[in-house]
C-alpha atoms as a PDB file:
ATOM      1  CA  UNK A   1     -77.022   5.031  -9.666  1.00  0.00           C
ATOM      2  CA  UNK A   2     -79.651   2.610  -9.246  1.00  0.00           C
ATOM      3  CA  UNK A   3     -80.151   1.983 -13.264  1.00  0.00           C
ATOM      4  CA  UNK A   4     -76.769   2.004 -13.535  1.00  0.00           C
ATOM      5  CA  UNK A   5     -76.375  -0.675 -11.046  1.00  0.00           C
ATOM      6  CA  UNK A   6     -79.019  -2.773 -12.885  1.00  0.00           C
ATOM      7  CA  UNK A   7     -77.379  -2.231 -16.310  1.00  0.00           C
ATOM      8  CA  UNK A   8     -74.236  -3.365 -14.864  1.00  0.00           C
ATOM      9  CA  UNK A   9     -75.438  -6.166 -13.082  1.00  0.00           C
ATOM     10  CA  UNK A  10     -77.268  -7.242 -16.434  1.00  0.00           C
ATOM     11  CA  UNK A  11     -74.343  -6.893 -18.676  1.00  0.00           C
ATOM     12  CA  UNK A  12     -72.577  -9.110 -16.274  1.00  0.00           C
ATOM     13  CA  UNK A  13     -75.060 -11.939 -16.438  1.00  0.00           C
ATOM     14  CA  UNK A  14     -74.748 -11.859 -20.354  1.00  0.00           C
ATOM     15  CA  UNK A  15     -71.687 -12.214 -20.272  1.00  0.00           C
ATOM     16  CA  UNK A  16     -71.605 -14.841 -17.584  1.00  0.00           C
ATOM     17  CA  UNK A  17     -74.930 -16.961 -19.606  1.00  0.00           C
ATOM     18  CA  UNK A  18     -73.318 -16.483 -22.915  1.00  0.00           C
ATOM     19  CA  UNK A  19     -69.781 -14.991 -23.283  1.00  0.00           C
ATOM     20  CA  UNK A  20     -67.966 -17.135 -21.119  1.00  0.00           C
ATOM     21  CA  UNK A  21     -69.624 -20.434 -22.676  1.00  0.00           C
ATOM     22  CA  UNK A  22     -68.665 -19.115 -25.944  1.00  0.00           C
ATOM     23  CA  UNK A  23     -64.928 -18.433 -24.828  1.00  0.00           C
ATOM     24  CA  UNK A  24     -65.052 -22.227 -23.388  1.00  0.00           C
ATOM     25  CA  UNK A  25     -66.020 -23.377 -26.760  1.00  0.00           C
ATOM     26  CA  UNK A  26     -63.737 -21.887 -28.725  1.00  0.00           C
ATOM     27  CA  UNK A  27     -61.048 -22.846 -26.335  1.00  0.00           C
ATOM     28  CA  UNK A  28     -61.808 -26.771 -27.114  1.00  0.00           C
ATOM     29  CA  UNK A  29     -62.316 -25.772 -30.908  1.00  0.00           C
ATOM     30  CA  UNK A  30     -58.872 -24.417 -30.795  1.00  0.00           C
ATOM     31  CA  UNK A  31     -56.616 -26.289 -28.089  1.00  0.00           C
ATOM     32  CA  UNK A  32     -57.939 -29.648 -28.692  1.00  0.00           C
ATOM     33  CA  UNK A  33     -56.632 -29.456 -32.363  1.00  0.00           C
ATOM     34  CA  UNK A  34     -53.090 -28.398 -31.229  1.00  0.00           C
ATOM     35  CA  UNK A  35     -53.079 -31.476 -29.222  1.00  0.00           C
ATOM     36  CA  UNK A  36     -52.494 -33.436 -32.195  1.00  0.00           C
ATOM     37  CA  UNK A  37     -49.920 -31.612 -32.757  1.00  0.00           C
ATOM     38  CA  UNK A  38     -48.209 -31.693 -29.290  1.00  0.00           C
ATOM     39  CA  UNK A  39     -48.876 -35.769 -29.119  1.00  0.00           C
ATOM     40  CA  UNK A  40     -47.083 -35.740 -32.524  1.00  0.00           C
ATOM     41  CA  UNK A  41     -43.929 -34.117 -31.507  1.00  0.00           C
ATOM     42  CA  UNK A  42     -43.682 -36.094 -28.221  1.00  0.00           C
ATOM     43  CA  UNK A  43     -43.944 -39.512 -29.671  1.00  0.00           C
ATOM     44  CA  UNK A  44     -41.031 -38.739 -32.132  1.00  0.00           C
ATOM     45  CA  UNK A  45     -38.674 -39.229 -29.500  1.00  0.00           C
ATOM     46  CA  UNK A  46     -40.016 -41.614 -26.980  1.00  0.00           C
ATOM     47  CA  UNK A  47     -42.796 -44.491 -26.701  1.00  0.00           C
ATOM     48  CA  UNK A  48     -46.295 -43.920 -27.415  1.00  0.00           C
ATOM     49  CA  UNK A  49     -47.689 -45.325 -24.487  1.00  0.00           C
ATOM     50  CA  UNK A  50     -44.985 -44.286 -21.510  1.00  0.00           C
ATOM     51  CA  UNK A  51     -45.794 -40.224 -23.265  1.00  0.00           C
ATOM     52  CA  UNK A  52     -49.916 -41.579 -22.359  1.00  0.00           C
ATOM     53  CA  UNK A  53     -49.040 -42.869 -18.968  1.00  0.00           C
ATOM     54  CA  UNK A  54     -46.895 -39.753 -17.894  1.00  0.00           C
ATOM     55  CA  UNK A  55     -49.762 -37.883 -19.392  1.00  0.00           C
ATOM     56  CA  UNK A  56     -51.977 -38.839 -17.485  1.00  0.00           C
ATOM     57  CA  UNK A  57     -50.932 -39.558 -14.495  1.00  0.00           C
ATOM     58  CA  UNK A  58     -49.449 -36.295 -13.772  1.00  0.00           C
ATOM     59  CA  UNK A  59     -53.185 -34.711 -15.253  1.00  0.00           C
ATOM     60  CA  UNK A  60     -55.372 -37.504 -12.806  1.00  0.00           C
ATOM     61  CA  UNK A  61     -52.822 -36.647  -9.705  1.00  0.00           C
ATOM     62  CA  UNK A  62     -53.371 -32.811 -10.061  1.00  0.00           C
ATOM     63  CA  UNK A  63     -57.246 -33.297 -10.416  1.00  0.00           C
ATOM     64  CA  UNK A  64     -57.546 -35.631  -7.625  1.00  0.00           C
ATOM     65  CA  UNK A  65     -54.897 -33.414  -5.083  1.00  0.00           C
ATOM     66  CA  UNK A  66     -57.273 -30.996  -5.843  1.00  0.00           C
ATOM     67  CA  UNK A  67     -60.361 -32.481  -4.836  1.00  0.00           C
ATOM     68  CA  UNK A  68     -58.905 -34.486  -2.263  1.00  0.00           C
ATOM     69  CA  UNK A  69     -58.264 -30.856  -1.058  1.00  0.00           C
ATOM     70  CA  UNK A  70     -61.312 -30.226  -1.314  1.00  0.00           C
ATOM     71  CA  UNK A  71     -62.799 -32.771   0.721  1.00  0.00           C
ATOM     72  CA  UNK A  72     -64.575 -33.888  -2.083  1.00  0.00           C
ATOM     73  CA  UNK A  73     -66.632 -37.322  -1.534  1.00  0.00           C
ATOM     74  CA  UNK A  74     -65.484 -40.087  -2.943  1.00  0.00           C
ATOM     75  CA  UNK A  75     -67.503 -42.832  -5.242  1.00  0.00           C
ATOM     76  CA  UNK A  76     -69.769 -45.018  -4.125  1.00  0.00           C
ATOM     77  CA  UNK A  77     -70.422 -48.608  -4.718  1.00  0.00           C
ATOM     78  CA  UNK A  78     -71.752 -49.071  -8.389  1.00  0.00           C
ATOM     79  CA  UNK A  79     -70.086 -45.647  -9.730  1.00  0.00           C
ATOM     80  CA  UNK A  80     -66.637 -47.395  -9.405  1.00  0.00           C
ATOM     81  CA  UNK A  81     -67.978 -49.475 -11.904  1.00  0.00           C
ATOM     82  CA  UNK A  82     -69.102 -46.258 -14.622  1.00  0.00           C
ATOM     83  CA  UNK A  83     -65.376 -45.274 -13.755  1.00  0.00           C
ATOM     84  CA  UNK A  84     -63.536 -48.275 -14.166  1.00  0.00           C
ATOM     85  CA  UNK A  85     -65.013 -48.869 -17.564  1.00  0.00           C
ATOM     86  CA  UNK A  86     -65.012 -45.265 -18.447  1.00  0.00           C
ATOM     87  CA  UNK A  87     -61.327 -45.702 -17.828  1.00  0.00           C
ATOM     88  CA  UNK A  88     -60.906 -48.743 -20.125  1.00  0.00           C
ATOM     89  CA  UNK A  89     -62.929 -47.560 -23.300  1.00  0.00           C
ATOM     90  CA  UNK A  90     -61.614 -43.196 -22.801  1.00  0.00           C
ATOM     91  CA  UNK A  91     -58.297 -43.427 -21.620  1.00  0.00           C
ATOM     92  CA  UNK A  92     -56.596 -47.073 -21.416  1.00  0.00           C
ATOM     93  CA  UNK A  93     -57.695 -47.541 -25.459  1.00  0.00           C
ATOM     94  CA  UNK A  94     -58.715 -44.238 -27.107  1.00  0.00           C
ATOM     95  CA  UNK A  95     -56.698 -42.119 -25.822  1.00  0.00           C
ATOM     96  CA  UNK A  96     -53.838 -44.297 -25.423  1.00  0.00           C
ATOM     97  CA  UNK A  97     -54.577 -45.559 -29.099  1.00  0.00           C
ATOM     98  CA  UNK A  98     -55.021 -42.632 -31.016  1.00  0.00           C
ATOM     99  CA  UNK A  99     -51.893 -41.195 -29.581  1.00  0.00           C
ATOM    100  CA  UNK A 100     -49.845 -43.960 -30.352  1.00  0.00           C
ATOM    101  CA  UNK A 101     -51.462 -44.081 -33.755  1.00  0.00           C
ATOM    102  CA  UNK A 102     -50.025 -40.445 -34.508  1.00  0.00           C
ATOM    103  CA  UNK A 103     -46.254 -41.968 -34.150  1.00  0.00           C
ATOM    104  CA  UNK A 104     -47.113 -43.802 -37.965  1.00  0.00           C
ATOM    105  CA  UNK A 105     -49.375 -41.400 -39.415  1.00  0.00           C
ATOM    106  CA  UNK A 106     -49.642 -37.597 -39.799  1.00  0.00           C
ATOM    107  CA  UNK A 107     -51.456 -35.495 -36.970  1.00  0.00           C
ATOM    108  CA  UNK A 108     -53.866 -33.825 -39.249  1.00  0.00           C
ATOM    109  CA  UNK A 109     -54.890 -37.103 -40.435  1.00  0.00           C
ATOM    110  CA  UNK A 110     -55.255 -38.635 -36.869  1.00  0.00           C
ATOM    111  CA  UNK A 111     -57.529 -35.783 -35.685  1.00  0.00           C
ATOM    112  CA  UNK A 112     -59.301 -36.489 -38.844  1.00  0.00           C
ATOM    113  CA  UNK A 113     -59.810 -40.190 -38.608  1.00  0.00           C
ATOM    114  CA  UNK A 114     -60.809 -38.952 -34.844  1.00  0.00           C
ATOM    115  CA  UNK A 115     -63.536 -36.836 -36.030  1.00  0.00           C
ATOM    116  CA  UNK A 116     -65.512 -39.959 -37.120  1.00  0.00           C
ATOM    117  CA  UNK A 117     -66.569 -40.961 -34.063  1.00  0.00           C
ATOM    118  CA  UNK A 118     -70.001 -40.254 -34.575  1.00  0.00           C
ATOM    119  CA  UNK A 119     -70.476 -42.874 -37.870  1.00  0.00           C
ATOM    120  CA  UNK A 120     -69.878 -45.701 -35.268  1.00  0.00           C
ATOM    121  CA  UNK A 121     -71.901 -44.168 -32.877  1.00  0.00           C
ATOM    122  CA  UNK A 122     -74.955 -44.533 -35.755  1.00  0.00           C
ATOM    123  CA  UNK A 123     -73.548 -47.866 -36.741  1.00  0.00           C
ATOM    124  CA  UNK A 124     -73.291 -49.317 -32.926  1.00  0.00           C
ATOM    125  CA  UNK A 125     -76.764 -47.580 -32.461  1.00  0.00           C
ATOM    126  CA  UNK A 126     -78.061 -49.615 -35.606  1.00  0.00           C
ATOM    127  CA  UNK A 127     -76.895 -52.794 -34.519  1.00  0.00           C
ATOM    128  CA  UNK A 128     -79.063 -52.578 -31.535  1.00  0.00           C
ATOM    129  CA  UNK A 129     -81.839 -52.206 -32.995  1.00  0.00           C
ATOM    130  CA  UNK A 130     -82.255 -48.338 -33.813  1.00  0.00           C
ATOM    131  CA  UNK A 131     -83.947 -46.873 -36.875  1.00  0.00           C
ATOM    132  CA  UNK A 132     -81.810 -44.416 -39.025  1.00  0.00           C
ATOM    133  CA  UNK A 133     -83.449 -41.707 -40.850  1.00  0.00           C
ATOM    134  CA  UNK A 134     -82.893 -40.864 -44.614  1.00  0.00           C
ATOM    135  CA  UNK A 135     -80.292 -37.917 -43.314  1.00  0.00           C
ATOM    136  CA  UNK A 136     -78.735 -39.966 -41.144  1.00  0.00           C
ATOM    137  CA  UNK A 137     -77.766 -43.000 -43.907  1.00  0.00           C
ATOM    138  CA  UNK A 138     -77.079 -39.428 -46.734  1.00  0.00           C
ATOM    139  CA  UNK A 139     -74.580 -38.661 -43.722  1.00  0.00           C
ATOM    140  CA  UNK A 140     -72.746 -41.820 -43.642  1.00  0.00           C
ATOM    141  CA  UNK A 141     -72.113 -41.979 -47.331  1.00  0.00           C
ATOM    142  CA  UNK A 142     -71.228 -38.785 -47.373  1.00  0.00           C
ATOM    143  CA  UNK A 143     -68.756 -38.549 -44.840  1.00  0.00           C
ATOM    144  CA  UNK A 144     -67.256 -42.232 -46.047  1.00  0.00           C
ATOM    145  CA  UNK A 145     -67.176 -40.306 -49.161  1.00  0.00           C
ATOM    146  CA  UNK A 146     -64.587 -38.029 -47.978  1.00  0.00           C
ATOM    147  CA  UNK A 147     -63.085 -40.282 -46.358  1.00  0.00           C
ATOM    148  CA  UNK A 148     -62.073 -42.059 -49.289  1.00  0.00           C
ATOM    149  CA  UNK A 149     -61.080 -38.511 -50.815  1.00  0.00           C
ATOM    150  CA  UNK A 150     -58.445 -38.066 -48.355  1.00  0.00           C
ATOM    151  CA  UNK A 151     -57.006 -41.417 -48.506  1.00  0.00           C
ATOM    152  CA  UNK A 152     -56.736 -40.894 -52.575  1.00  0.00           C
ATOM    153  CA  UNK A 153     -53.325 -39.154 -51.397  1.00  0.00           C
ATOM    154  CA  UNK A 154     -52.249 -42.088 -49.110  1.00  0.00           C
ATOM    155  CA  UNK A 155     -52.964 -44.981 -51.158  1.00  0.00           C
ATOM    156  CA  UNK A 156     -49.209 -46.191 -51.528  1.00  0.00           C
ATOM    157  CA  UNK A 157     -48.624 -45.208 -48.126  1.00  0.00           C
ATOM    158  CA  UNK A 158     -50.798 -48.308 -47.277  1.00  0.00           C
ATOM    159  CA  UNK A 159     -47.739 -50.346 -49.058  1.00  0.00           C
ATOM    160  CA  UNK A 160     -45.943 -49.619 -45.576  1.00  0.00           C
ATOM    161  CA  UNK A 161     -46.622 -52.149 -42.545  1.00  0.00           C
ATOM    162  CA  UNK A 162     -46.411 -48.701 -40.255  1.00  0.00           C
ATOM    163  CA  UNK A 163     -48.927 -46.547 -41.881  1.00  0.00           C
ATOM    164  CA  UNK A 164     -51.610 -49.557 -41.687  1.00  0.00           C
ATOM    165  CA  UNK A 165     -50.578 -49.899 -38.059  1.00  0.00           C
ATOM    166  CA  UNK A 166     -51.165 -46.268 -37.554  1.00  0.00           C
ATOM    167  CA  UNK A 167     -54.859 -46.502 -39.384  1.00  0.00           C
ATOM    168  CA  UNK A 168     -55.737 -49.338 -37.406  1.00  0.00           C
ATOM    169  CA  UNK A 169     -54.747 -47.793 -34.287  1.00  0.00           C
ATOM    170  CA  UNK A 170     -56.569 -45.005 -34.965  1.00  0.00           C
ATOM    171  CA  UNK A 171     -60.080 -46.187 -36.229  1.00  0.00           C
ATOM    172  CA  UNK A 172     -59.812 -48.166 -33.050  1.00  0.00           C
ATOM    173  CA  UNK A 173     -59.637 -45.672 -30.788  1.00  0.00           C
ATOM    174  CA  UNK A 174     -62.469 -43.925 -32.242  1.00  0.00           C
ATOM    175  CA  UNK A 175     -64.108 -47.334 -31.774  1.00  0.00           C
ATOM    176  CA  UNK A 176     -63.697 -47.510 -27.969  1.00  0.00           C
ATOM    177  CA  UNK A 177     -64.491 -43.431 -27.826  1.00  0.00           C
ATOM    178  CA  UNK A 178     -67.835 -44.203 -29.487  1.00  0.00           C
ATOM    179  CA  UNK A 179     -68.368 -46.925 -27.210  1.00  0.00           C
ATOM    180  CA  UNK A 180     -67.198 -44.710 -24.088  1.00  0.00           C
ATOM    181  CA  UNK A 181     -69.540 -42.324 -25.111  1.00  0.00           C
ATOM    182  CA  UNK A 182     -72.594 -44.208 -25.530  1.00  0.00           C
ATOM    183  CA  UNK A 183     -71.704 -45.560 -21.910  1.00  0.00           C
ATOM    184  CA  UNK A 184     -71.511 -42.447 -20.520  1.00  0.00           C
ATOM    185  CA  UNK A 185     -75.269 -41.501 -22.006  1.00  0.00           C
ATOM    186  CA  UNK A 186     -76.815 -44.670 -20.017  1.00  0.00           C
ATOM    187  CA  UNK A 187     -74.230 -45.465 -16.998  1.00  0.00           C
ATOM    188  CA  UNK A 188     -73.053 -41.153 -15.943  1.00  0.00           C
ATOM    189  CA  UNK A 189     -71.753 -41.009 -12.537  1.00  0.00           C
ATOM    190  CA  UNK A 190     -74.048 -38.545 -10.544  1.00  0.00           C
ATOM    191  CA  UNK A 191     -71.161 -37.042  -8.522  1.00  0.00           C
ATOM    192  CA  UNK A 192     -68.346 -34.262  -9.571  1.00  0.00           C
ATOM    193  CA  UNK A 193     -67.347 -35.306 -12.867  1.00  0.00           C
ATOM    194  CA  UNK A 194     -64.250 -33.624 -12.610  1.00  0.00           C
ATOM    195  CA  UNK A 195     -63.042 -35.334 -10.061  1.00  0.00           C
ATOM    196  CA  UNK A 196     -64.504 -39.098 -11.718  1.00  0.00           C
ATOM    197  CA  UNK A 197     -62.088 -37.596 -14.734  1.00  0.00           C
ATOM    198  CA  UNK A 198     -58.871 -37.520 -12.741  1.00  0.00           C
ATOM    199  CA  UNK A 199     -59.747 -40.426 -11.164  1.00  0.00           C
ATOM    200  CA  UNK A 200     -60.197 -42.342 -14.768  1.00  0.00           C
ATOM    201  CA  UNK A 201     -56.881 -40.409 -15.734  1.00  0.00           C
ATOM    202  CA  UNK A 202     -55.195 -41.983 -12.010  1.00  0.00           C
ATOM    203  CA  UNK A 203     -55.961 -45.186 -12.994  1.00  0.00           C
ATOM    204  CA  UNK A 204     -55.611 -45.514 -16.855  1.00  0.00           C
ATOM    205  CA  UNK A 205     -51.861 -44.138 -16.290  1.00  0.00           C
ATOM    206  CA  UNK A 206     -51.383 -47.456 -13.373  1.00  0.00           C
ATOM    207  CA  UNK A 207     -53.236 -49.946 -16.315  1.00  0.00           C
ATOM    208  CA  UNK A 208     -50.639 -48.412 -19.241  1.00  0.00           C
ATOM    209  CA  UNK A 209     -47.193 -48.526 -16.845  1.00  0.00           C
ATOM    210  CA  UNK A 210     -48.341 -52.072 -16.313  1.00  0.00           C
ATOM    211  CA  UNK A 211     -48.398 -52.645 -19.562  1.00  0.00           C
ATOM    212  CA  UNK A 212     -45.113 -50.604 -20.533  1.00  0.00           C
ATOM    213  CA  UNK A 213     -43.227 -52.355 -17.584  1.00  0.00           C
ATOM    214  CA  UNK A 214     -44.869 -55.884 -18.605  1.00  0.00           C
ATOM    215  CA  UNK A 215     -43.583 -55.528 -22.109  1.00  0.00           C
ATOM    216  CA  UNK A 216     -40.749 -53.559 -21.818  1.00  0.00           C
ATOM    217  CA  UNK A 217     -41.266 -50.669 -23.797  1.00  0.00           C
ATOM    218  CA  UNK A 218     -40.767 -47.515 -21.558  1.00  0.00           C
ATOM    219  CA  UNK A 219     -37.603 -45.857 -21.124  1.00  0.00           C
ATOM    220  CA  UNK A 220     -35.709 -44.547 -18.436  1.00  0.00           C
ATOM    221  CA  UNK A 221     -37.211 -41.206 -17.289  1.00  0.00           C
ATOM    222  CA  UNK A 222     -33.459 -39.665 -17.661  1.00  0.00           C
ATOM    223  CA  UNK A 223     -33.601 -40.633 -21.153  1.00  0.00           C
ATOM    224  CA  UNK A 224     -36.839 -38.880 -22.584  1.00  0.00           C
ATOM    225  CA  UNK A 225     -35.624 -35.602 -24.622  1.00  0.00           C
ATOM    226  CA  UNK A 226     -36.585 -32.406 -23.442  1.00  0.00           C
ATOM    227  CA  UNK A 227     -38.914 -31.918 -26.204  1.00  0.00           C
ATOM    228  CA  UNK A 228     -40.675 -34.658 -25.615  1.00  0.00           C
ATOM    229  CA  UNK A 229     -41.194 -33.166 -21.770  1.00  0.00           C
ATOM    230  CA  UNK A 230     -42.399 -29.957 -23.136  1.00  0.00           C
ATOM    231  CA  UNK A 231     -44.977 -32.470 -25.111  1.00  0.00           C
ATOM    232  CA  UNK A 232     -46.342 -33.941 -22.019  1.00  0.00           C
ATOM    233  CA  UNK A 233     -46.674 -30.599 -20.159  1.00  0.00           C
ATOM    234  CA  UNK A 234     -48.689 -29.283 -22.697  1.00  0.00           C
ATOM    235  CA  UNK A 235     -51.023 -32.215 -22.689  1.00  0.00           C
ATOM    236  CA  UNK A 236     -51.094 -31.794 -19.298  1.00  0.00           C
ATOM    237  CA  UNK A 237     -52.007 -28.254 -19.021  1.00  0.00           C
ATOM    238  CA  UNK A 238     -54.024 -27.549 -22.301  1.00  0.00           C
ATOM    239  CA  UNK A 239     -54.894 -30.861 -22.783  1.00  0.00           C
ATOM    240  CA  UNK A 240     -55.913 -32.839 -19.381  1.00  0.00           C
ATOM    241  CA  UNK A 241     -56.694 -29.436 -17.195  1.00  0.00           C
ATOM    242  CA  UNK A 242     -58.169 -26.344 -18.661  1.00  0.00           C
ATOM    243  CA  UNK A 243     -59.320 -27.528 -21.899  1.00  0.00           C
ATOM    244  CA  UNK A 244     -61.156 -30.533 -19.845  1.00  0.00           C
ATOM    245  CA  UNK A 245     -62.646 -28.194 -17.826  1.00  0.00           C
ATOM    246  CA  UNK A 246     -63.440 -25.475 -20.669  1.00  0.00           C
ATOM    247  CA  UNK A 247     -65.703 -29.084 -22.486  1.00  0.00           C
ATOM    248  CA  UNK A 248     -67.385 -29.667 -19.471  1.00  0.00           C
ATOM    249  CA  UNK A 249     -68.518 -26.328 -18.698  1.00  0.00           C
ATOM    250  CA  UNK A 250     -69.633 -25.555 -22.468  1.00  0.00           C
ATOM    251  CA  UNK A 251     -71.544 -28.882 -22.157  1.00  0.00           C
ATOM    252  CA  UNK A 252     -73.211 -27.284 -19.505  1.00  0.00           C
ATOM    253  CA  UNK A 253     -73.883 -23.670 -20.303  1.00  0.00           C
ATOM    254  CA  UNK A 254     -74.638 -24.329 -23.955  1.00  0.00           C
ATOM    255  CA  UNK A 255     -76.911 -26.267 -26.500  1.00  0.00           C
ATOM    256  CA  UNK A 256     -75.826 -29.527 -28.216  1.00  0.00           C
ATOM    257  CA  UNK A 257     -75.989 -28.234 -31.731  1.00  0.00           C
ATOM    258  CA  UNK A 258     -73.553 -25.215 -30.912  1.00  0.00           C
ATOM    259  CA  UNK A 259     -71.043 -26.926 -28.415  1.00  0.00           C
ATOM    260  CA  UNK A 260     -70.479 -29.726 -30.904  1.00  0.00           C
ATOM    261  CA  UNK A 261     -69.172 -27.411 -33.407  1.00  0.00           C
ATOM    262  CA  UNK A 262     -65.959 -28.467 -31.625  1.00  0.00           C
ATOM    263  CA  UNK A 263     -65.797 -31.482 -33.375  1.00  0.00           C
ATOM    264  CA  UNK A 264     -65.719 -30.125 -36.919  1.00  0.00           C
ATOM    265  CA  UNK A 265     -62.958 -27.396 -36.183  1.00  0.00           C
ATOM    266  CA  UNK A 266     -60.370 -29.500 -34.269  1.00  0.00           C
ATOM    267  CA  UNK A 267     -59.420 -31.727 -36.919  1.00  0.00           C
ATOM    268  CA  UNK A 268     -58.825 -28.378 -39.082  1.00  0.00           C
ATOM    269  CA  UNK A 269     -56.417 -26.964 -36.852  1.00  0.00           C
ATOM    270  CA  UNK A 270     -54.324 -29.843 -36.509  1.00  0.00           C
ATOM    271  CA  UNK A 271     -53.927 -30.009 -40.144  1.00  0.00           C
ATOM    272  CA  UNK A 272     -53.240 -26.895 -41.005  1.00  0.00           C
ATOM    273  CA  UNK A 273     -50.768 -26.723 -37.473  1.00  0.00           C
ATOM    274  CA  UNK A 274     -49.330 -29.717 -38.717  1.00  0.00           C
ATOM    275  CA  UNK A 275     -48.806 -28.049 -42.024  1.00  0.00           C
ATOM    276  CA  UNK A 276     -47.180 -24.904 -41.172  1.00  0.00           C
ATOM    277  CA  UNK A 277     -45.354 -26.688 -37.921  1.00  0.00           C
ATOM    278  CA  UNK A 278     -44.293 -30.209 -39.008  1.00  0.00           C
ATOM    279  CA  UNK A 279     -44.031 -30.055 -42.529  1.00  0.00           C
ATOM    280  CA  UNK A 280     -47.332 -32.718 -42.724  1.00  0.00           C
ATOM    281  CA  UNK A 281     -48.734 -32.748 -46.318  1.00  0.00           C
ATOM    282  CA  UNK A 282     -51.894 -30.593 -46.688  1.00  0.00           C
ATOM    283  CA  UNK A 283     -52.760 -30.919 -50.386  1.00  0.00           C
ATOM    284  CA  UNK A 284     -56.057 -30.782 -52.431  1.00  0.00           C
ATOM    285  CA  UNK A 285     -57.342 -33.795 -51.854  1.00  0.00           C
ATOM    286  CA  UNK A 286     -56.939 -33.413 -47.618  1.00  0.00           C
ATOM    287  CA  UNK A 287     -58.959 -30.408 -48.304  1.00  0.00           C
ATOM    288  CA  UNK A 288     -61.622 -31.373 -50.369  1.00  0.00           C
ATOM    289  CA  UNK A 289     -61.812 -34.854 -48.558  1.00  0.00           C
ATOM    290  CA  UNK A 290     -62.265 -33.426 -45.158  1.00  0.00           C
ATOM    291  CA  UNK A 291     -64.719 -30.787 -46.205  1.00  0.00           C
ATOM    292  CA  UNK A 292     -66.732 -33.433 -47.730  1.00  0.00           C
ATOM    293  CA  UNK A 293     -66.391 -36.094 -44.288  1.00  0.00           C
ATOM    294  CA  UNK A 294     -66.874 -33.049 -41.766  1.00  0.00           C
ATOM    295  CA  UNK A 295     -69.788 -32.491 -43.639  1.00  0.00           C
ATOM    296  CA  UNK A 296     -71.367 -35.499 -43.601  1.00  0.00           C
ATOM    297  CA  UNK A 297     -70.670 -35.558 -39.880  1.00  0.00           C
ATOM    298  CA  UNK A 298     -72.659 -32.618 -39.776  1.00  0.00           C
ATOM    299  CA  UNK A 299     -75.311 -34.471 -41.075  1.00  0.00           C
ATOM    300  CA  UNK A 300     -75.308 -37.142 -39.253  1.00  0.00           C
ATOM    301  CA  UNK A 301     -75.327 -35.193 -35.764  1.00  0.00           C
ATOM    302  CA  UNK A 302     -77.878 -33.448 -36.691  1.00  0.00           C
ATOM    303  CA  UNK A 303     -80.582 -36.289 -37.704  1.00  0.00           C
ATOM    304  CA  UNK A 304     -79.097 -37.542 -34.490  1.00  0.00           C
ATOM    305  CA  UNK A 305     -80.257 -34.364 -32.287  1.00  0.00           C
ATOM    306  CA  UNK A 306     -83.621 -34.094 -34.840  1.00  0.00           C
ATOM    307  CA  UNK A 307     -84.253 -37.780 -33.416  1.00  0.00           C
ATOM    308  CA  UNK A 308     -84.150 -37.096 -29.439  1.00  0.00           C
ATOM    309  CA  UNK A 309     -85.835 -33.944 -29.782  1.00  0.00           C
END
């Protein structure tokens, strides 16, 4: 009984140490790719930015009901700060960009355009004064390689004011992410980071209504489609909640070079979800051109790693 016990208390711990970060990870590679998808389908029938807003407010008010709860405790003096910015660069501009870049361009190639994220990481780096290695600079021109693969197939597209809104929107947002990220690296909050997540959701949503209400671009709550509801609930649930909390947990239970494959396989699913769900184009040249980019992000993330270890 004894050995038994032992064995059984062993297998648990494997699993615990290893199968449950793997689960996490494939949960982001999977469910962060359909939420391409879901943004797509929800900005079809109502503004970009009211879907964000909704999104998250209704994500940052279940996170911080739950800590409050809790009796979580509350930032302190300069973490407001790493939040407040946080909340600019992640959620008042990236996210808030990227989803109202899908309304003009295809899903598949927003989550695409949202895989570069580490190039301007490299380049930001660069600019400050950082070496790159030979791998690093073979990575860039690799991945801007494929990028210019997959917009072979979109070239006249660029003829229409829409489409170049849409690109713009969405390099941008992988802009501010890269920023946000580097941020995060130098400024992290020491407390729950959970909790500093629905409180950067809480007060992104207040920023974007502002902004909605200032301009005049929401709609009347009675007026957003059902579908469009559906949209936000998944982004809620999948996207804000358990998927959040799935990337936070792999961060923590595995290495960098395996929980990053995340990256590489979210932009896949959205285009081939896209595909086989929206009727997006997934040709030859989408292929080949985001083989060629993921792998040159590949690249590049790993003469990244190679250069802190």
């Amino acid at each position: 009984m004894l050995n038994k016990s032992k064995i059984h208390t062993a297998f648990s711990t494997k699993i615990n140490t290893i199968g449950l970060p793997v689960i996490a990870l494939c949960w982001v590679s999977f469910f962060w790719g359909t939420t391409w998808i879901a943004s797509k389908q929800g900005v079809k029938h109502m503004p970009a930015l009211q879907l964000v807003a909704l999104r998250q407010f209704i994500g940052g008010f279940l996170y911080v009901s739950f800590f409050l709860l809790k009796k979580a405790p509350w930032p302190k003096g300069k973490q407001w700060k790493t939040i407040l910015i946080l909340c600019v660069l992640n959620f008042v501009f990236s996210n808030a960009l990227s989803t109202w870049g899908v309304k003009y361009i295809s899903s598949g190639l927003g989550a695409i355009i949202g895989a570069i994220v580490p190039l301007w990481i490299v380049i930001i780096t660069f600019f400050r004064g950082e070496r790159l290695s030979r791998l690093t600079v073979v990575g860039l021109i690799v991945s801007f390689c494929g990028v210019c693969v997959i917009f072979y197939d979109h070239l006249k597209d660029f003829l229409q004011p829409d489409f170049r809104f849409g690109i713009f929107l969405s390099i941008t947002a992988t802009i501010t992410w890269a920023f946000g990220t580097l941020y995060t690296k130098k400024k992290a909050a020491s407390f729950n980071p959970y909790f500093s997540l629905g409180l950067q959701m809480i007060i992104s949503s207040i920023l974007i209504f502002a902004v909605t209400g200032a301009t005049g671009t929401s709609v009347s709550l009675g007026s957003i489609p059902a579908v469009s509801w559906w949209a936000i609930a998944y982004l809620v649930i999948f996207g804000a909640i358990f998927t959040f909390i799935a990337f936070i947990y792999m961060l923590q239970h595995l290495p960098a070079e395996i929980s990053s494959i995340y990256a590489y396989i979210n932009p896949i699913v959205a285009v081939i979800l896209g595909s086989l769900f929206l009727g997006e184009s997934f040709n030859t040249a989408i292929a080949i051109g985001g083989f060629i980019t993921l792998s040159g992000l590949y690249m590049v993330n790993y003469a990244l790693k190679k250069a802190r270890r």
